[in-house]
Protein backbone atom coordinates (compact mmCIF):
# COMPACT_ATOMS: atom_id res chain seq x y z
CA UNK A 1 13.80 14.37 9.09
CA UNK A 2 14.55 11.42 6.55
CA UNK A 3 12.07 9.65 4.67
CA UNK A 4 13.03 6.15 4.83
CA UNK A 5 12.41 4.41 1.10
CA UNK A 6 9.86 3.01 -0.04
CA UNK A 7 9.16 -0.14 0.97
CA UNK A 8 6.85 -3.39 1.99
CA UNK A 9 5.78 -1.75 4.55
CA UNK A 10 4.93 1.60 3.21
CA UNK A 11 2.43 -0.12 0.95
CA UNK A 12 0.49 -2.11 3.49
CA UNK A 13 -0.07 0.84 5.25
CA UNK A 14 -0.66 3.77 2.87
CA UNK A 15 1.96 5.83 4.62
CA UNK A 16 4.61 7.33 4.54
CA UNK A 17 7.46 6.67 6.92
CA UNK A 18 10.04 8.72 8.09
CA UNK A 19 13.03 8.94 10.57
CA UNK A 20 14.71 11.29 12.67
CA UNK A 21 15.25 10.37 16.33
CA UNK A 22 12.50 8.20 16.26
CA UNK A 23 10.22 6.80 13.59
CA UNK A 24 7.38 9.00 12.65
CA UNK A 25 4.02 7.34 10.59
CA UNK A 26 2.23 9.99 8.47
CA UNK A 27 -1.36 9.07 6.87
CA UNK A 28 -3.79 10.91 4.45
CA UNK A 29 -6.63 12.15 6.62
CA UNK A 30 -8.93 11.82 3.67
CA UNK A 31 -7.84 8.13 3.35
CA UNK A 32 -8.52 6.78 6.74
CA UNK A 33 -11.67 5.39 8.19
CA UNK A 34 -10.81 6.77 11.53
CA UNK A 35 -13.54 9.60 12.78
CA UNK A 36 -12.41 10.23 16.36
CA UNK A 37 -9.01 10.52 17.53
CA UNK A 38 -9.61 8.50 20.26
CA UNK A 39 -10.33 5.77 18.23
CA UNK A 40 -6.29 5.22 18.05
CA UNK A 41 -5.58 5.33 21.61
CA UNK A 42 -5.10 1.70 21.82
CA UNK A 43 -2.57 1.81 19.75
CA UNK A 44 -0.27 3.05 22.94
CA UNK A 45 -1.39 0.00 25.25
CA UNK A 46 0.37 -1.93 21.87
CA UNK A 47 4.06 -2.86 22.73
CA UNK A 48 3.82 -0.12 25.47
CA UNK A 49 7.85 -0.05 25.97
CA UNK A 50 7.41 2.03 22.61
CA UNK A 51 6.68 5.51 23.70
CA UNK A 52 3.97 6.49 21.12
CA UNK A 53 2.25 10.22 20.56
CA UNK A 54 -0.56 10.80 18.12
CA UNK A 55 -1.46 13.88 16.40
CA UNK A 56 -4.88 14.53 14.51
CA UNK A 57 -5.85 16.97 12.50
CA UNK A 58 -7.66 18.41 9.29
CA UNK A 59 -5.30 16.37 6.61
CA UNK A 60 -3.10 14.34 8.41
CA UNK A 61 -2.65 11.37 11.50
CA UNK A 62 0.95 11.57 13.09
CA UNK A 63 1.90 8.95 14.60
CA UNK A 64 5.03 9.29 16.62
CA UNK A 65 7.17 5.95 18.06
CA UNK A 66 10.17 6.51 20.35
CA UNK A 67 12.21 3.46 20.57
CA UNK A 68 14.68 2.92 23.60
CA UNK A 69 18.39 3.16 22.78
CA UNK A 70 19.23 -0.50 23.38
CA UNK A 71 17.12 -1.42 21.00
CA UNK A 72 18.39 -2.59 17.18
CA UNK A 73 16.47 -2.98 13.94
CA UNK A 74 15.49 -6.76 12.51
CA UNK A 75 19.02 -6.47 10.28
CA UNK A 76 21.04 -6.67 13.01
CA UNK A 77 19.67 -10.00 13.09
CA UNK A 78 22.26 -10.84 10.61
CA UNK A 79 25.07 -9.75 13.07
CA UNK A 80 23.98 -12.86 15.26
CA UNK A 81 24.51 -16.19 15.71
CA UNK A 82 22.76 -19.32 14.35
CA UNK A 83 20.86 -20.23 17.73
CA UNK A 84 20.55 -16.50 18.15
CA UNK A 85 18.64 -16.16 14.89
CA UNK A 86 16.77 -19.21 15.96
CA UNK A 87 15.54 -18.13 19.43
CA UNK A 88 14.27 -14.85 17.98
CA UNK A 89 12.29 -16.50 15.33
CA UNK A 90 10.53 -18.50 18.04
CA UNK A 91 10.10 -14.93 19.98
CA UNK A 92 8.70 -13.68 16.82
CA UNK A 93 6.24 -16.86 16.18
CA UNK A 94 5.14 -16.47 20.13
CA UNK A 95 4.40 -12.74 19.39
CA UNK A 96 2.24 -13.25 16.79
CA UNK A 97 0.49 -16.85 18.59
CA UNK A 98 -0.04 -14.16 21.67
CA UNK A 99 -1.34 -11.16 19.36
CA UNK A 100 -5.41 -11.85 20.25
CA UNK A 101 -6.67 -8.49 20.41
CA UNK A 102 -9.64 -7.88 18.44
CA UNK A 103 -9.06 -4.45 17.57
CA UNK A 104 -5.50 -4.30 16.42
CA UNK A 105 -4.16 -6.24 13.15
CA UNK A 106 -0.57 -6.88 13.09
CA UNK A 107 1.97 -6.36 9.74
CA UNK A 108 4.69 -8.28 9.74
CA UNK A 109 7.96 -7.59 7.95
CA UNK A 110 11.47 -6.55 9.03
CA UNK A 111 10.61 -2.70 8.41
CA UNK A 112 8.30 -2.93 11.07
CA UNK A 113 10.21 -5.27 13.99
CA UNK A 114 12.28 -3.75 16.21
CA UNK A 115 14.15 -6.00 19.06
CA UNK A 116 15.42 -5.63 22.52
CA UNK A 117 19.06 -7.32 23.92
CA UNK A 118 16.96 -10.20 25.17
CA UNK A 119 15.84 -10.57 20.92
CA UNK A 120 12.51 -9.69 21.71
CA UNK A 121 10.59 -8.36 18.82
CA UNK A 122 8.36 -5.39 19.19
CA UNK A 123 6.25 -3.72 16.23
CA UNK A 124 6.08 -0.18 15.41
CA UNK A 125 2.87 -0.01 13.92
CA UNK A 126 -0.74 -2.47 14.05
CA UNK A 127 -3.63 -1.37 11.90
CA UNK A 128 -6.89 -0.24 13.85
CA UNK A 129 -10.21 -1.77 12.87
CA UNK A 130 -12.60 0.00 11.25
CA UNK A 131 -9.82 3.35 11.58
CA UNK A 132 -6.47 2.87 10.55
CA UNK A 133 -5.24 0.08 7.89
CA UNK A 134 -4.88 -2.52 7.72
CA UNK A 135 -8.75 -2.80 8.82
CA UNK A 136 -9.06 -6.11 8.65
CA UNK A 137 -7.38 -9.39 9.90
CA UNK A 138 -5.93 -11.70 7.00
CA UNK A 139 -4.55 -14.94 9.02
CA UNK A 140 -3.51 -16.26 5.53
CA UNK A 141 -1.44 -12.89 4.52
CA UNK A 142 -0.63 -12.62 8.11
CA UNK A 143 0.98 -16.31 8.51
CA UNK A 144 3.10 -16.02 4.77
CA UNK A 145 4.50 -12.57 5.99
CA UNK A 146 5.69 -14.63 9.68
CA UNK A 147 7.39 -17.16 7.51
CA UNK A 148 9.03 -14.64 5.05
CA UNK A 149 10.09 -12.50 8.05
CA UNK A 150 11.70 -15.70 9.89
CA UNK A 151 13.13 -16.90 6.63
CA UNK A 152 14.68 -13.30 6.06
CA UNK A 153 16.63 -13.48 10.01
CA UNK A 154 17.52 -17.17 9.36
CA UNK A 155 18.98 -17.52 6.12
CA UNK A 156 18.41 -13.85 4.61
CA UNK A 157 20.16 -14.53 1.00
CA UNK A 158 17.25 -13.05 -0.36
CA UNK A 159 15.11 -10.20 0.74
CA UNK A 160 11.48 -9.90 2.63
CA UNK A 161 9.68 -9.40 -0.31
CA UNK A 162 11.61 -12.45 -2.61
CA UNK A 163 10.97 -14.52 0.33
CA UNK A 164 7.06 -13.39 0.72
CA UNK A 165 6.24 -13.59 -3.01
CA UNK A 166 8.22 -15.43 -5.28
CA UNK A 167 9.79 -18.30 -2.83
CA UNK A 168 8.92 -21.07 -5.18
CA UNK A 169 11.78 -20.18 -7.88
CA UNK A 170 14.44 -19.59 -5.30
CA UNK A 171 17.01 -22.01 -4.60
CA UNK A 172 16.70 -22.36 -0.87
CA UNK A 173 18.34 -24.81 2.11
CA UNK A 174 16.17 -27.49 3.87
CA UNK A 175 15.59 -24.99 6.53
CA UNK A 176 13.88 -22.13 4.83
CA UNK A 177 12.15 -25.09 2.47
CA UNK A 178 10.92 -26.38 6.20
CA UNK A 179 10.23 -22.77 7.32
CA UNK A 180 7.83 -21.59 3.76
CA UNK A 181 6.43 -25.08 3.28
CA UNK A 182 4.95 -24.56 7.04
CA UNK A 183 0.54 -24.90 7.09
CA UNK A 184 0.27 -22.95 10.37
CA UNK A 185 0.98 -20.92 13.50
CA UNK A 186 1.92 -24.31 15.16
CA UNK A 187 3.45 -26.03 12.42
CA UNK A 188 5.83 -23.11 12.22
CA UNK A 189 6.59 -23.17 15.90
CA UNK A 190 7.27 -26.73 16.14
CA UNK A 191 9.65 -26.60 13.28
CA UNK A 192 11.79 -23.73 14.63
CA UNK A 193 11.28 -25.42 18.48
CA UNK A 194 12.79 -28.56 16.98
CA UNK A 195 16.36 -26.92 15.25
CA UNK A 196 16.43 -25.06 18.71
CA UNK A 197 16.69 -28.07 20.07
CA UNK A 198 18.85 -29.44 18.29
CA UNK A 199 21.30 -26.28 18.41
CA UNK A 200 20.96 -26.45 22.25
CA UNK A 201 21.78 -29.79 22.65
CA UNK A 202 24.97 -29.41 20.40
CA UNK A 203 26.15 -26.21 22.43
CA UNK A 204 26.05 -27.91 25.57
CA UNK A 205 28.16 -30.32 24.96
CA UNK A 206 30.86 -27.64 24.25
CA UNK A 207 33.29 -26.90 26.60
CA UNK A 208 33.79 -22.89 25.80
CA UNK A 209 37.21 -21.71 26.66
CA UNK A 210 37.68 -17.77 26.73
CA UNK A 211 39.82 -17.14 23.70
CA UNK A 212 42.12 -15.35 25.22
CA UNK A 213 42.55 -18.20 27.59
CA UNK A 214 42.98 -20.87 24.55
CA UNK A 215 45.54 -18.84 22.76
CA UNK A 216 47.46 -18.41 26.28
CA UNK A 217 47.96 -22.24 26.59
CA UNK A 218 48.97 -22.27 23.06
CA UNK A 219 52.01 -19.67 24.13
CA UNK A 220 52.71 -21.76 26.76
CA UNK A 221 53.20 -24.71 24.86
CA UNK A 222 55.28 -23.31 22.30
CA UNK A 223 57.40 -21.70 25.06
CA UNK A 224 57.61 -25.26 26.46
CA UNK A 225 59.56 -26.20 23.68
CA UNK A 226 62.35 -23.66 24.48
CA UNK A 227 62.09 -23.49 28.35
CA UNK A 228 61.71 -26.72 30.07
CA UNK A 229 61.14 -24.78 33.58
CA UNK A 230 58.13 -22.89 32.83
CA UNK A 231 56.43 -25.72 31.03
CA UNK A 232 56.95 -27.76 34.38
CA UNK A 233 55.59 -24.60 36.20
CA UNK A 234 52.48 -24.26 33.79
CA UNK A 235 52.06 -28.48 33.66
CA UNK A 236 51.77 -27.86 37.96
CA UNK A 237 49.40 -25.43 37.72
CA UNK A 238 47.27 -27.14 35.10
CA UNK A 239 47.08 -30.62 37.31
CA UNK A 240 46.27 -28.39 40.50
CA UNK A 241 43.93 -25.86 39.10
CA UNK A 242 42.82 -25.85 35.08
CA UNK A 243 41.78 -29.56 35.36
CA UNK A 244 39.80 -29.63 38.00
CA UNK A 245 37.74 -27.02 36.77
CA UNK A 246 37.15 -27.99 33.28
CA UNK A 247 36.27 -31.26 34.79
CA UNK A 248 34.16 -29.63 37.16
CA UNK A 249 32.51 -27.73 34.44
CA UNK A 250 32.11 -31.10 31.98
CA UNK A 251 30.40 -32.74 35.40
CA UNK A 252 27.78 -29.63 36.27
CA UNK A 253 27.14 -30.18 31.84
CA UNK A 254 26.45 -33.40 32.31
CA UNK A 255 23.97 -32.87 35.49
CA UNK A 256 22.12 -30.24 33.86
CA UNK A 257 21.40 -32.27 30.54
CA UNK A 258 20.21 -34.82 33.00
CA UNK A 259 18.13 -32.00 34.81
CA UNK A 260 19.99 -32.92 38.28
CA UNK A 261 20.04 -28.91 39.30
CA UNK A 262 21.05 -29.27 42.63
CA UNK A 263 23.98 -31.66 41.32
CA UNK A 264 24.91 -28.80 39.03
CA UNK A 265 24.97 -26.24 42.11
CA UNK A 266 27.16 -28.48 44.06
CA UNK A 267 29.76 -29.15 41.31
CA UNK A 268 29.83 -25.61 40.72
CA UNK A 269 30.10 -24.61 44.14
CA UNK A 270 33.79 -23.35 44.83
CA UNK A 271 33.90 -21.81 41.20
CA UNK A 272 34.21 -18.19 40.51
CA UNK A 273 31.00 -16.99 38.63
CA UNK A 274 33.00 -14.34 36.87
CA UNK A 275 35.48 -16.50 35.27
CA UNK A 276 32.93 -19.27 33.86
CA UNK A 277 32.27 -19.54 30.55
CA UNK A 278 29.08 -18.07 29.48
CA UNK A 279 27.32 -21.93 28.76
CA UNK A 280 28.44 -22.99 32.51
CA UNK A 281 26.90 -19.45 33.90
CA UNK A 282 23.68 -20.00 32.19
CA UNK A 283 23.39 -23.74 33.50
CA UNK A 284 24.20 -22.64 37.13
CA UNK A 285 21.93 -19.67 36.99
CA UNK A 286 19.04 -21.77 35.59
CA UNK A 287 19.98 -24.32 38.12
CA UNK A 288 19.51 -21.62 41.08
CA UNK A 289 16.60 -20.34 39.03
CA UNK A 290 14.30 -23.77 39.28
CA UNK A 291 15.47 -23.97 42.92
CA UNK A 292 14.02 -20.18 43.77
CA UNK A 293 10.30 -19.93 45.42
CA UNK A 294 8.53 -18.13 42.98
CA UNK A 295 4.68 -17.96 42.05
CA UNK A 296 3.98 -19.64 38.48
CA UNK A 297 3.70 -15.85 37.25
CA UNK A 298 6.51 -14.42 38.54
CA UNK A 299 8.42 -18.14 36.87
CA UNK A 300 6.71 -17.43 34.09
CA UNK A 301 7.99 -13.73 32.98
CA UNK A 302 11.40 -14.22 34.88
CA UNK A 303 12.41 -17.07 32.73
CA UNK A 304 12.89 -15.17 29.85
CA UNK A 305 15.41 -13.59 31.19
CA UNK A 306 17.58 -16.77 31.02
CA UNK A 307 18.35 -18.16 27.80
CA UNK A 308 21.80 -18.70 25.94
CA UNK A 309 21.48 -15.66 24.36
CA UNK A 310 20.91 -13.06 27.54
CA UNK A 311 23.22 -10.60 29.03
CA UNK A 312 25.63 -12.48 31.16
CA UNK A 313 24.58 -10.44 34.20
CA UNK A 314 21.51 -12.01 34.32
CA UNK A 315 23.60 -15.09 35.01
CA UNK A 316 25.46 -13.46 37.21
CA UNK A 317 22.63 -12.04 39.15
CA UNK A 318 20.48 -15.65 39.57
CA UNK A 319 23.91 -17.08 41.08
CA UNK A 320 24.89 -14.36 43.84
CA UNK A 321 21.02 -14.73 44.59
CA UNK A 322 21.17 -18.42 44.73
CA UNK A 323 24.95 -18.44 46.52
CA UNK A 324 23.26 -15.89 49.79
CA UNK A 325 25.41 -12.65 47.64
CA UNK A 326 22.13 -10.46 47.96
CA UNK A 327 23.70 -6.95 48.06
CA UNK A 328 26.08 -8.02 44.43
CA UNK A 329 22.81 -9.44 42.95
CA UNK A 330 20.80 -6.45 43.63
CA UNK A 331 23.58 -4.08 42.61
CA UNK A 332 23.35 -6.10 38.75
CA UNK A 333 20.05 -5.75 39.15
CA UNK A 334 19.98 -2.25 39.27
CA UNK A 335 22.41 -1.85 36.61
CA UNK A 336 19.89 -3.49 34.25
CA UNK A 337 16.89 -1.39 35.37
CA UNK A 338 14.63 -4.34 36.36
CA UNK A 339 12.75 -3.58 39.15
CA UNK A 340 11.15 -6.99 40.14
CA UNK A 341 14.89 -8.35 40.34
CA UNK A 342 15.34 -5.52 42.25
CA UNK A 343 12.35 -6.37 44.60
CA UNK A 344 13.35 -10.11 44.40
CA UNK A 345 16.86 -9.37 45.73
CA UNK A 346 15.53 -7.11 48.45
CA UNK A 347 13.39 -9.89 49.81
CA UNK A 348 16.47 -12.20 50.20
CA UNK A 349 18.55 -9.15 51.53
CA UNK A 350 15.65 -8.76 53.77
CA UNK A 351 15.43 -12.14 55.05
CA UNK A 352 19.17 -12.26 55.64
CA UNK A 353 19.57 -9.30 58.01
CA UNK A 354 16.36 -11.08 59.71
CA UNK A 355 18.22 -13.94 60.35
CA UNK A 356 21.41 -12.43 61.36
CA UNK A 357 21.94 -13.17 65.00
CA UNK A 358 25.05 -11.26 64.60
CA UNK A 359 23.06 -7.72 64.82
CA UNK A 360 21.34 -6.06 67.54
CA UNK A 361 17.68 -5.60 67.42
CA UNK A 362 18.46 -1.63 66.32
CA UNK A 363 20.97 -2.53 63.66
CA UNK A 364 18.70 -4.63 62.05
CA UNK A 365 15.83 -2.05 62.03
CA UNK A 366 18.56 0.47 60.28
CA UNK A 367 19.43 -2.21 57.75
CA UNK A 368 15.89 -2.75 57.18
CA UNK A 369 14.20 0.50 57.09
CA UNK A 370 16.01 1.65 53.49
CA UNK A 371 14.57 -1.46 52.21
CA UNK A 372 10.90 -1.23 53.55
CA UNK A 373 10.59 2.40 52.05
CA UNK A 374 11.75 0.86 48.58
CA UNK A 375 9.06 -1.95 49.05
CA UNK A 376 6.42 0.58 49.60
CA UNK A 377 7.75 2.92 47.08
CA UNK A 378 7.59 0.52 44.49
CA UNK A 379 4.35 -0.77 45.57
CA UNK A 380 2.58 2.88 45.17
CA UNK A 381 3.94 3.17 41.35
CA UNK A 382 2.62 -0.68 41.06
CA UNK A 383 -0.98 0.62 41.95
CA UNK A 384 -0.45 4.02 40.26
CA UNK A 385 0.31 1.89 37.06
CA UNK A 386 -2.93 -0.03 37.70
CA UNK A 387 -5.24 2.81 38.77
CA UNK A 388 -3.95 4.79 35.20
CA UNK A 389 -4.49 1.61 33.33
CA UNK A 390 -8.01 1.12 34.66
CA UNK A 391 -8.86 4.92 34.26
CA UNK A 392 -7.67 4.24 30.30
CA UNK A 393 -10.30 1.14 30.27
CA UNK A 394 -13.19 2.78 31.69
CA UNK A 395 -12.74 5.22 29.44
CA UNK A 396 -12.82 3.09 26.14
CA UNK A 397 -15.48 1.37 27.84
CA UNK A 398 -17.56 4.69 27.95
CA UNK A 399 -17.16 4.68 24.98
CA UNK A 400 -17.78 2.03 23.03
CA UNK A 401 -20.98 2.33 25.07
CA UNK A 402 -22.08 5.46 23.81
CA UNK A 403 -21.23 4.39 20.25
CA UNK A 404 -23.40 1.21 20.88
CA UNK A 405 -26.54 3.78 22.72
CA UNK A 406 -25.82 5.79 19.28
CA UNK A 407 -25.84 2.54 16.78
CA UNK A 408 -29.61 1.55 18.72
CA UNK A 409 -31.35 4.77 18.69
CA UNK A 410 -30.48 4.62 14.41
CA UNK A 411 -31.94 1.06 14.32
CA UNK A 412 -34.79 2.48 16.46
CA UNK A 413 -35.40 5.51 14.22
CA UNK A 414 -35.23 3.33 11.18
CA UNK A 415 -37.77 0.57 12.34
CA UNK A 416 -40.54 3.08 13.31
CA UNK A 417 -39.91 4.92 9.35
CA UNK A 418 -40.03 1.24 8.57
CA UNK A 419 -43.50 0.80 9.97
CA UNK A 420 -44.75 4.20 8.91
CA UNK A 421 -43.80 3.49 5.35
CA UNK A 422 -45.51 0.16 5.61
CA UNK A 423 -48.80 1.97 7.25
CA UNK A 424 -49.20 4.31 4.84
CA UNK A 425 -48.47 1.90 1.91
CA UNK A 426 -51.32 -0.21 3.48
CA UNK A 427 -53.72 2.89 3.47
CA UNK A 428 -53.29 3.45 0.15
CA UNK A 429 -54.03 -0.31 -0.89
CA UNK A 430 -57.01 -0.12 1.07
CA UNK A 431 -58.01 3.35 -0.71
CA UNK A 432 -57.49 2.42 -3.74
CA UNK A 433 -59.88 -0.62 -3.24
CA UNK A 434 -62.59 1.61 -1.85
CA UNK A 435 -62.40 4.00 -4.88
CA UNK A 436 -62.63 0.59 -7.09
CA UNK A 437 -65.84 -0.66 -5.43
CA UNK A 438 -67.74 2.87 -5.70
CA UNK A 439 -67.04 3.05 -9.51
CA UNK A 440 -68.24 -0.72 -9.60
CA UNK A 441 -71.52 0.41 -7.81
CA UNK A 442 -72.05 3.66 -10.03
């Protein structure tokens, strides 16, 4: 096992950190706060896609964090581009808006963020209060860490730490000057929301050509020059096919800035999905997306699965769904593991062989029984998830209840010494006075 060096991170934390398949977070026993082991428990409801396993005992906490093997570190960051490194500073910003949780405190700095291939950042570690550090919340810290960290994947000339502590004698661009001279959570988001903006804006009013496909027309032409007959053939098959389609593509851009998204679908309509360029799938899947009858939760965690930046069969997966192609959208969907896409495209595939007057009334049940037992299967682990969750609850709940029973009978106990110490203190005043008078009388 490799102990990674020592770093930002290590310090916050009084740990050491080290790395085999996994990362592994080992503290001092005789350092912590933490009495019970089940004090740290919540840490595994934290960024639960992180498969955590503590171990307690006599001198040390273990804290074990399994990371899936899509995931990168926060320097492959670097390996992105601009809007890329834009959108996952906003994730980051969210994150940290979202983190609310009285009990955990949250250390921010690239050691400690790993992402997914949708750029969204999960931590490794949180500090427990009143158990594991940090113990307490620092917004302040907590807010000049965010805007090193989002400094670091925007620009990253300098490191974390330069960025964190000694910002002031750096030369820096107008962006990271915007992004360290932020006040706030807010002020910070509305800065990054606004270059996002801007970078969105300016990307779709790109036409991306494949560059394969560029270089090929480049070949042509210069074989033009030689051969008069193939650059007639080529010119032919530009006026009948190319052209039309890039002009279809620069009409559905133009709808979608306008937010027209049924235009959009109609434009696109006799285009193959597959051969669009990436910025004309994700406008035609978002366009198909706002059409689709969907509660304002199911909207809500679905759309982050569409943004410039996401794996192109999500694209491809919101148009067969939107163009009737239930069984290819389902197939994607399985091939990226997400099981309410899954469910989604089995409710469409559903209503289809419903509404197919082609089958007879037994075909239909055979089409549709495979699909009913994966509705019901996936319902069972949906409750199964919620009954384990609830058991997990109840049983913090139990205890923080006995702690609180414990924490009253002490304040009992100490209020009635209280009031015997006060009794007897008033016995001997009064004692004291009776021994007084009797001399006075003698």
């Amino acid at each position: 096992m490799e102990e990674v060096k020592s770093s930002y991170l290590d310090k916050r934390i009084e740990a050491a950190v080290l790395r085999d398949d996994g990362y592994v977070f080992v503290f001092q026993r005789a350092r912590l706060k933490v009495k019970n082991e089940l004090e740290l428990q919540v840490l595994k409801d934290a960024d639960d896609v992180l498969q955590k396993e503590i171990e307690v005992n006599d001198e040390e906490v273990r804290i074990s964090v399994q990371v899936p093997e899509t995931f990168v570190e926060f320097s492959e960051i670097k390996k992105k581009n601009e809007l890329s490194r834009w959108l996952f500073s906003h994730q980051l910003i969210k994150k940290v808006q979202s983190g609310r949780s009285p009990r955990l405190h949250m250390v921010i700095c690239p050691e400690n963020i790993v992402l997914d291939s949708s750029l969204t950042p999960y931590f490794l570690h949180y500090g427990v209060r009143e158990s594991l550090p940090p113990y307490e919340k620092n917004p302040e810290l907590l807010l000049q860490e965010l805007k090193a960290a989002v400094a670091k994947s925007i620009d990253g000339q300098y490191t974390f730490e330069q960025y964190l502590s000694y910002h002031q004698t750096l030369k820096l661009s107008s962006s990271v000057k915007g992004i360290l001279s932020a006040g706030s959570l807010d002020d910070l988001a509305g800065f990054v929301q606004s270059h996002i903006t801007e970078l969105e804006k300016k990307e779709r009013t790109v036409i991306h050509i494949p560059q394969k496909k560029w270089k090929r027309n480049r070949y042509f032409l210069f074989g033009g020059l030689i051969l008069l007959v193939p650059a007639l053939v080529y010119t032919l098959y530009s006026l009948l096919f190319l052209q039309p389609r890039e002009a279809a593509y620069v009409d559905s851009g133009k709808a979608f800035l306008q937010e027209k998204y049924s235009e959009v679908i109609d434009t696109l309509e006799n285009e193959n999905a597959d051969k669009m360029p990436d910025v004309v799938q994700y406008e035609l899947a978002y366009s198909y997306f706002v059409n689709e009858d969907l509660s304002d939760d199911q909207r809500k965690v679905l759309e982050n699965t569409l943004n410039l930046q996401s794996d192109k069969k999500y694209f491809l997966y919101w148009i067969y769904l939107g163009r009737g192609e239930n069984e290819k959208a389902i197939d994607i969907a399985r091939s990226l593991r997400y099981q309410d896409l899954i469910m989604l495209g089995l409710i469409h595939y559903q209503a289809e062989i419903q509404s197919d007057d082609s089958l007879t009334g037994k075909e239909k049940e055979e089409k549709l029984k495979p699909i009913t037992a994966e509705f019901d299967e996936y319902n069972r682990q949906k409750e199964a998830e919620k009954a384990e969750k609830q058991k997990e609850l109840d049983k913090e709940l139990e205890l923080q209840k006995q702690q609180e029973e414990a924490m009253k009978q002490q304040a009992e106990k100490q209020k009635r010494e209280q009031a015997a110490a006060q009794a007897a203190a008033r016995k001997n005043k009064a004692d004291s006075k009776s021994k007084e008078a009797a001399r006075s009388t003698k």
